[in-house]
PDB file of N, CA and C in Angstrom:
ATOM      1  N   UNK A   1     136.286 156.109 198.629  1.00  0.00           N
ATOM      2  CA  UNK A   1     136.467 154.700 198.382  1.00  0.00           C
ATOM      3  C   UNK A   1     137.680 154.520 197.484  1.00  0.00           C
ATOM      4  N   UNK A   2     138.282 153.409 197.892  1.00  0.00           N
ATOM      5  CA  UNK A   2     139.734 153.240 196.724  1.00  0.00           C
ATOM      6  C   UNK A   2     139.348 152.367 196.067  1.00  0.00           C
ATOM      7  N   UNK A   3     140.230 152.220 194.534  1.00  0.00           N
ATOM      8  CA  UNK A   3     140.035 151.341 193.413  1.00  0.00           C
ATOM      9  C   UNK A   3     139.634 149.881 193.865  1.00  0.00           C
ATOM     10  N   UNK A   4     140.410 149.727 194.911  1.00  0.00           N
ATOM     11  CA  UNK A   4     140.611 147.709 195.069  1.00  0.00           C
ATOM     12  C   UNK A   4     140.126 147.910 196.133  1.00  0.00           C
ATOM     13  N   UNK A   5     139.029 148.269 196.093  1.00  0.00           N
ATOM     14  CA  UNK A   5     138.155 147.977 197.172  1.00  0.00           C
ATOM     15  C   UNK A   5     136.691 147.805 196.511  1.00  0.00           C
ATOM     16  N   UNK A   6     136.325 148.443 195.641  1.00  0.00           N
ATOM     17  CA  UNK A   6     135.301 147.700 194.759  1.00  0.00           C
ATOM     18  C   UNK A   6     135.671 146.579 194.485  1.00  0.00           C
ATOM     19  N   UNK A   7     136.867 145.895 193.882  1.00  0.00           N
ATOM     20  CA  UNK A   7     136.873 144.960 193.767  1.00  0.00           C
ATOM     21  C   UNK A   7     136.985 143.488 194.628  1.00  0.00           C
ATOM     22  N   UNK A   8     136.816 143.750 196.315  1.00  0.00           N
ATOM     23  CA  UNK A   8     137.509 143.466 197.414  1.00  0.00           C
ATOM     24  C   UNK A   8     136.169 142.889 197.740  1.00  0.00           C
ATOM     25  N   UNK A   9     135.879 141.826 198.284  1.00  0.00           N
ATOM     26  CA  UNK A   9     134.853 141.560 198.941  1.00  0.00           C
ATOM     27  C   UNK A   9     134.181 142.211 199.965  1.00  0.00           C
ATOM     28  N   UNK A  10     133.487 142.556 200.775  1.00  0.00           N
ATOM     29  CA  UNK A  10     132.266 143.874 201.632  1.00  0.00           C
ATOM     30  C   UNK A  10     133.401 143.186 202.565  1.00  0.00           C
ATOM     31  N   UNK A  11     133.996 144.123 203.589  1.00  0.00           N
ATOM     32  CA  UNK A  11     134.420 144.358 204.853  1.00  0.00           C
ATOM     33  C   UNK A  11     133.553 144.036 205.802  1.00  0.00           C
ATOM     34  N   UNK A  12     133.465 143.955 207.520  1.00  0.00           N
ATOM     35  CA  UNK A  12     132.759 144.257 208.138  1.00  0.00           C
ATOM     36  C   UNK A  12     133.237 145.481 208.599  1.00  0.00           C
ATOM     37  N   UNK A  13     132.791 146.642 208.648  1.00  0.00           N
ATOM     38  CA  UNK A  13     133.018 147.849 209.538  1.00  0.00           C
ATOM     39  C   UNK A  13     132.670 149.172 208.569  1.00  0.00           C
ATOM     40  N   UNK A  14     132.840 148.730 207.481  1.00  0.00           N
ATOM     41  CA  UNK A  14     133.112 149.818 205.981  1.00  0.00           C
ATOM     42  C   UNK A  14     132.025 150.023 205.716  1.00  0.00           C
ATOM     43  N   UNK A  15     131.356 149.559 205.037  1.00  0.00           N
ATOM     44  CA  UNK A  15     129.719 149.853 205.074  1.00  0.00           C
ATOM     45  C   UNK A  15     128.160 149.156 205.156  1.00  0.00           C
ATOM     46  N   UNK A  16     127.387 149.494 205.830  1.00  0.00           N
ATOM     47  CA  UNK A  16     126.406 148.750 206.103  1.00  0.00           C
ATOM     48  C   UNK A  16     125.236 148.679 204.868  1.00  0.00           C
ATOM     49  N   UNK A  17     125.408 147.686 204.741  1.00  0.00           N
ATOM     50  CA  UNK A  17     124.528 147.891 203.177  1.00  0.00           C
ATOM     51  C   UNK A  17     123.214 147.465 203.603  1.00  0.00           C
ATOM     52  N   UNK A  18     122.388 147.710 204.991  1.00  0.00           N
ATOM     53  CA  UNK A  18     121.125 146.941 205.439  1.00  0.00           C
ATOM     54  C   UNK A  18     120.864 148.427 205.909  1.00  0.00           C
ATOM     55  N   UNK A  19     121.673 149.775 205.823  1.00  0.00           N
ATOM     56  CA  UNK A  19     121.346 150.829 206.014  1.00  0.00           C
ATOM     57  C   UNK A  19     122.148 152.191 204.871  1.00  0.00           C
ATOM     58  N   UNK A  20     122.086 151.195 204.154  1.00  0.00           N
ATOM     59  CA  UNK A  20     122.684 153.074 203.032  1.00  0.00           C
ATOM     60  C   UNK A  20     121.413 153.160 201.994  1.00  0.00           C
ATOM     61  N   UNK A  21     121.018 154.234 202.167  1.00  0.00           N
ATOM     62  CA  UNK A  21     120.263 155.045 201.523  1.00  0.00           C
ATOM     63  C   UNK A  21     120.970 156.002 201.161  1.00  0.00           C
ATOM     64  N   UNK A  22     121.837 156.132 200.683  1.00  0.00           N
ATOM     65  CA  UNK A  22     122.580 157.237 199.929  1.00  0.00           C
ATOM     66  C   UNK A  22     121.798 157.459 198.335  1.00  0.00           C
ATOM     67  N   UNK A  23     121.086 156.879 197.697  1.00  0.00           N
ATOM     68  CA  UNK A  23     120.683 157.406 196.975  1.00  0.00           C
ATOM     69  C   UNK A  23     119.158 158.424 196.545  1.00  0.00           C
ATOM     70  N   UNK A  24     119.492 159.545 196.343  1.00  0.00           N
ATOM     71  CA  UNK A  24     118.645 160.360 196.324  1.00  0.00           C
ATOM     72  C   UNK A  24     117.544 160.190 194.901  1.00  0.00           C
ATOM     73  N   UNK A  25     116.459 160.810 195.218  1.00  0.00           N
ATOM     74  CA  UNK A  25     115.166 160.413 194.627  1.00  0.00           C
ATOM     75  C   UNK A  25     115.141 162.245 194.130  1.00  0.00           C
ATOM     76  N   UNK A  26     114.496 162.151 192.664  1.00  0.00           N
ATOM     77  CA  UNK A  26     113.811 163.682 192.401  1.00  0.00           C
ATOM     78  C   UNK A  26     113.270 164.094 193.516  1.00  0.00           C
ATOM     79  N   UNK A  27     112.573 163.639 194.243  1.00  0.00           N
ATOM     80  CA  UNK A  27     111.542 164.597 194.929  1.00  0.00           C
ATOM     81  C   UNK A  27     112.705 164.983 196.462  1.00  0.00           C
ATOM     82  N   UNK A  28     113.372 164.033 196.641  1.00  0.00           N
ATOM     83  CA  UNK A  28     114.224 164.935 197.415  1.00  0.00           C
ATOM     84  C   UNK A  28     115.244 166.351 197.312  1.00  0.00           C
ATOM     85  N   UNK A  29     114.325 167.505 197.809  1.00  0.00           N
ATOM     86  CA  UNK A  29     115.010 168.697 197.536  1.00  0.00           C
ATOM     87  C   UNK A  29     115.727 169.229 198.794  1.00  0.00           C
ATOM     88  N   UNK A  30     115.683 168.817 199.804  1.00  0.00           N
ATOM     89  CA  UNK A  30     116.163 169.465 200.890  1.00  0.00           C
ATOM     90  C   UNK A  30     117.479 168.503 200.906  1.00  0.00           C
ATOM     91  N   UNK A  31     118.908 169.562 201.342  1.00  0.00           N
ATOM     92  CA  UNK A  31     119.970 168.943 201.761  1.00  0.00           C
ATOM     93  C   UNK A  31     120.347 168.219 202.885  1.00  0.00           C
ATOM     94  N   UNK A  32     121.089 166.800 202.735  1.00  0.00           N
ATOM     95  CA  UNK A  32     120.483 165.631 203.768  1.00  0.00           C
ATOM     96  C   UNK A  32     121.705 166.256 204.785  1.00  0.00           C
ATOM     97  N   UNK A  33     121.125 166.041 205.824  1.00  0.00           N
ATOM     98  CA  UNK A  33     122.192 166.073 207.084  1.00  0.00           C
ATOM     99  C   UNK A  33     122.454 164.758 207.317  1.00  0.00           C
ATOM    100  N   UNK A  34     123.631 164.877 208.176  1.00  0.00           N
ATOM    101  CA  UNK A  34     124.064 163.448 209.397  1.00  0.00           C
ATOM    102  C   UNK A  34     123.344 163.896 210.542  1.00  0.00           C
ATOM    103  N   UNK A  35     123.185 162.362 210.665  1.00  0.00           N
ATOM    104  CA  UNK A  35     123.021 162.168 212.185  1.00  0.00           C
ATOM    105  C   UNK A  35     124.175 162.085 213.070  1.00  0.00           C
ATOM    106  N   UNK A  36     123.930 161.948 214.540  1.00  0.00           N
ATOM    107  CA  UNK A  36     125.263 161.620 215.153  1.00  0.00           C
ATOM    108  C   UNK A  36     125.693 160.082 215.036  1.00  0.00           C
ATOM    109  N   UNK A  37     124.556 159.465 214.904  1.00  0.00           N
ATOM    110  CA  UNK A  37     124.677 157.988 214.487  1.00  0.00           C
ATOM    111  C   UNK A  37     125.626 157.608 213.161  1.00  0.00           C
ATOM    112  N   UNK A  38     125.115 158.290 212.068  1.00  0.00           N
ATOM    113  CA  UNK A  38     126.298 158.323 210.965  1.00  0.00           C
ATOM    114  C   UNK A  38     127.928 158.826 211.288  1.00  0.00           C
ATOM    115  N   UNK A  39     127.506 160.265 211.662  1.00  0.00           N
ATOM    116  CA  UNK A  39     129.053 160.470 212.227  1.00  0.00           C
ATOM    117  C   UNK A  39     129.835 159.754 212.836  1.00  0.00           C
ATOM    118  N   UNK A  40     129.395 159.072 213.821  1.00  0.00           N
ATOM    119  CA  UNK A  40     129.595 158.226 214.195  1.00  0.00           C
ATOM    120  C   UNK A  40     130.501 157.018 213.700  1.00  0.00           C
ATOM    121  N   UNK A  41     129.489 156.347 212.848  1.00  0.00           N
ATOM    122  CA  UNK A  41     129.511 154.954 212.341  1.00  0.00           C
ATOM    123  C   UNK A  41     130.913 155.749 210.839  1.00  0.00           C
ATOM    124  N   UNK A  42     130.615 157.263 210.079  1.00  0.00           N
ATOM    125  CA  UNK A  42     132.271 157.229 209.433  1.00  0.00           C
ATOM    126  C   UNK A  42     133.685 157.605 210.426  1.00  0.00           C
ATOM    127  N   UNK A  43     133.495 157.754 211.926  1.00  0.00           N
ATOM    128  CA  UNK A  43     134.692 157.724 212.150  1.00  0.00           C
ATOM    129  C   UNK A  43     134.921 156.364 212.477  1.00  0.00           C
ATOM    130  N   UNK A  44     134.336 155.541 212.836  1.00  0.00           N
ATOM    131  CA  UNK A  44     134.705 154.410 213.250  1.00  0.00           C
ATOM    132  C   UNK A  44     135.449 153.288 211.590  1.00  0.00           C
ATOM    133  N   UNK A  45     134.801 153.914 210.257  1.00  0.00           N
ATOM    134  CA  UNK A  45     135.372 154.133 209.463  1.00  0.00           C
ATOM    135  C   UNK A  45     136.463 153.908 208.716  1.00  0.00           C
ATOM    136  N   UNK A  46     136.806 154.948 209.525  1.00  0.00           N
ATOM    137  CA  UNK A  46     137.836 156.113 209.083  1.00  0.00           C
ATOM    138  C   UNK A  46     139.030 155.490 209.926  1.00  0.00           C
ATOM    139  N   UNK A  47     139.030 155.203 211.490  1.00  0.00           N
ATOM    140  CA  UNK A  47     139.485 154.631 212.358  1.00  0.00           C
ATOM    141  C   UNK A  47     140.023 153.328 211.663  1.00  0.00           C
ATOM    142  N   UNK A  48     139.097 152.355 211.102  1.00  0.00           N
ATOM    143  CA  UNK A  48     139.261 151.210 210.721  1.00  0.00           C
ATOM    144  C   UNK A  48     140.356 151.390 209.276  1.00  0.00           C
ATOM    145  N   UNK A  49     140.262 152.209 209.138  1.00  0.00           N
ATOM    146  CA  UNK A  49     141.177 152.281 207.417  1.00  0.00           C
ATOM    147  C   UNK A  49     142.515 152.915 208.171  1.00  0.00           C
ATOM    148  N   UNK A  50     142.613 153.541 208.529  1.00  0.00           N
ATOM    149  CA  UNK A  50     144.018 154.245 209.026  1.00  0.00           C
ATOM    150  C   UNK A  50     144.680 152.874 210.225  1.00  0.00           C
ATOM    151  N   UNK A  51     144.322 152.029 210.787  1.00  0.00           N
ATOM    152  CA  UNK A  51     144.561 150.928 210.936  1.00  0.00           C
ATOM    153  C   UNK A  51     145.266 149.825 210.125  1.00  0.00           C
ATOM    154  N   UNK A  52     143.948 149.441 209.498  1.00  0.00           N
ATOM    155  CA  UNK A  52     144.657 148.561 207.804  1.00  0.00           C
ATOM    156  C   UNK A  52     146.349 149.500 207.341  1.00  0.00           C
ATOM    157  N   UNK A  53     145.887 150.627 207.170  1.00  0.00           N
ATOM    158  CA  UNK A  53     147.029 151.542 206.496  1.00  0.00           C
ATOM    159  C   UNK A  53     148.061 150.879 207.001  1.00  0.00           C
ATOM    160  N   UNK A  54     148.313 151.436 208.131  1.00  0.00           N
ATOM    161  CA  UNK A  54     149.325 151.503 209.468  1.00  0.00           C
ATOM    162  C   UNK A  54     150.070 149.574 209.019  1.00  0.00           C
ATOM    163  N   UNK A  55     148.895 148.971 209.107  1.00  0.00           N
ATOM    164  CA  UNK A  55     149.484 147.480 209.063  1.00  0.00           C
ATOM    165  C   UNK A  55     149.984 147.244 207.653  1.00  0.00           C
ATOM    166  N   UNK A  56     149.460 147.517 206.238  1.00  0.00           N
ATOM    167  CA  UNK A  56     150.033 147.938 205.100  1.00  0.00           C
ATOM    168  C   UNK A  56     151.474 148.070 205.158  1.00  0.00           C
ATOM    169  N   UNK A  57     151.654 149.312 205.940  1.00  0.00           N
ATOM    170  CA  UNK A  57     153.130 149.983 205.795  1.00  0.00           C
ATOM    171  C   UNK A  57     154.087 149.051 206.512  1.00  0.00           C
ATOM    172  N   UNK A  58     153.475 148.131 207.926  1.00  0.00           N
ATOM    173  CA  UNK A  58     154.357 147.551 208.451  1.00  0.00           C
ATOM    174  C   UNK A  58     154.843 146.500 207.378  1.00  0.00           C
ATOM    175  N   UNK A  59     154.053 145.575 207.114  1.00  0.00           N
ATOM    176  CA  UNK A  59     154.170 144.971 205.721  1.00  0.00           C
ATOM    177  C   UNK A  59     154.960 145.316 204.580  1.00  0.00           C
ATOM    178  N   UNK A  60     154.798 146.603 204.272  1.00  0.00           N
ATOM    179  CA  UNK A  60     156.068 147.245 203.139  1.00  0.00           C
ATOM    180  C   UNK A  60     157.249 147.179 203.610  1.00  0.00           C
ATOM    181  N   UNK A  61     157.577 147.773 204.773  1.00  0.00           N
ATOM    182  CA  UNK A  61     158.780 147.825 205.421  1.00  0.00           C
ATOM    183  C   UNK A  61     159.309 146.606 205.948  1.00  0.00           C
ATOM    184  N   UNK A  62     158.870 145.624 206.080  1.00  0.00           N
ATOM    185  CA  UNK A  62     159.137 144.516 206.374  1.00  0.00           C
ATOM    186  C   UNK A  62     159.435 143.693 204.880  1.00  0.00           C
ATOM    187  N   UNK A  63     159.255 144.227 204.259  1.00  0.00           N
ATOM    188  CA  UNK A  63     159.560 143.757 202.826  1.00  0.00           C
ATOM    189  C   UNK A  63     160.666 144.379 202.225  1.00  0.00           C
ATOM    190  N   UNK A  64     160.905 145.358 202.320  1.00  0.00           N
ATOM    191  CA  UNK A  64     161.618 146.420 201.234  1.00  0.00           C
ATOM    192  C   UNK A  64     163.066 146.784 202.068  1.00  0.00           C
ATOM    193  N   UNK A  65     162.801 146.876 203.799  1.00  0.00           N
ATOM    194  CA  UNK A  65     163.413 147.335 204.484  1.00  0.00           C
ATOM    195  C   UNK A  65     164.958 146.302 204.222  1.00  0.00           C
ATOM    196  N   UNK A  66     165.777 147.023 205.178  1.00  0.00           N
ATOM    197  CA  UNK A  66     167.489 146.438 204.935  1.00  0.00           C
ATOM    198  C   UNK A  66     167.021 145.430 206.150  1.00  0.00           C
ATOM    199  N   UNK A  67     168.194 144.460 205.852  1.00  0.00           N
ATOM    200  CA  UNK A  67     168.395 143.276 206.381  1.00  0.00           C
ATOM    201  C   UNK A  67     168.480 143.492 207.800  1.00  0.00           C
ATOM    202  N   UNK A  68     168.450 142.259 208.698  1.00  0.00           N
ATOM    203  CA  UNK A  68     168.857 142.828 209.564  1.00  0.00           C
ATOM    204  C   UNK A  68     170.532 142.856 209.972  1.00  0.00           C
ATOM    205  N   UNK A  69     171.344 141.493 208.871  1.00  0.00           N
ATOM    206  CA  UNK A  69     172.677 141.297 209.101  1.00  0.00           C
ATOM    207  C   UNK A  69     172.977 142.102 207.874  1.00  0.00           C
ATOM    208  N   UNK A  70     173.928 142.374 207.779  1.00  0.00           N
ATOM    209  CA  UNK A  70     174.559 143.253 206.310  1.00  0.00           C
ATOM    210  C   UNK A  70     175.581 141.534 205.804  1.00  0.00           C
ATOM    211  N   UNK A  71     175.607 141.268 204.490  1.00  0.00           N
ATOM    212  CA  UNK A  71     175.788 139.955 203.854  1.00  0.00           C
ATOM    213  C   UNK A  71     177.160 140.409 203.575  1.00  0.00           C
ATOM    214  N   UNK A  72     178.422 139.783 203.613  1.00  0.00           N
ATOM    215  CA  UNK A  72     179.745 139.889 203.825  1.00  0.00           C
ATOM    216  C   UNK A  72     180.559 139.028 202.643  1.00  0.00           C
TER     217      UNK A  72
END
């Protein structure tokens, strides 16, 4: 998870908060596996962030990048 994203309002795609049980209890001693359903649901993820990224950078470069006329 990145910094400004706690602070970011819940996404749709990022995480399902009507299904995380990520937190473990004492009495759980056995190490949790994934399902294929989870695997799943972090590449789609994972997919979704390298996306955002991708559009990020277009955004930078569209900002930072040289003109398209050179100023005379």
């Amino acid at each position: 998870m990145l910094l400004n994203e706690m602070f970011q309002e819940y996404r749709k795609g990022y995480q399902d908060l009507a299904n995380d049980k990520s937190q473990n209890k004492i009495e759980d001693l056995r190490k949790t596996r994934l399902t294929l359903a989870q695997i799943n649901q972090l590449r789609k993820m994972n997919d979704q962030r390298t996306i955002e990224f991708k559009e990020s950078l277009k955004k930078i470069q569209t900002q930072y990048g040289q003109s398209a006329a050179p100023a005379a």
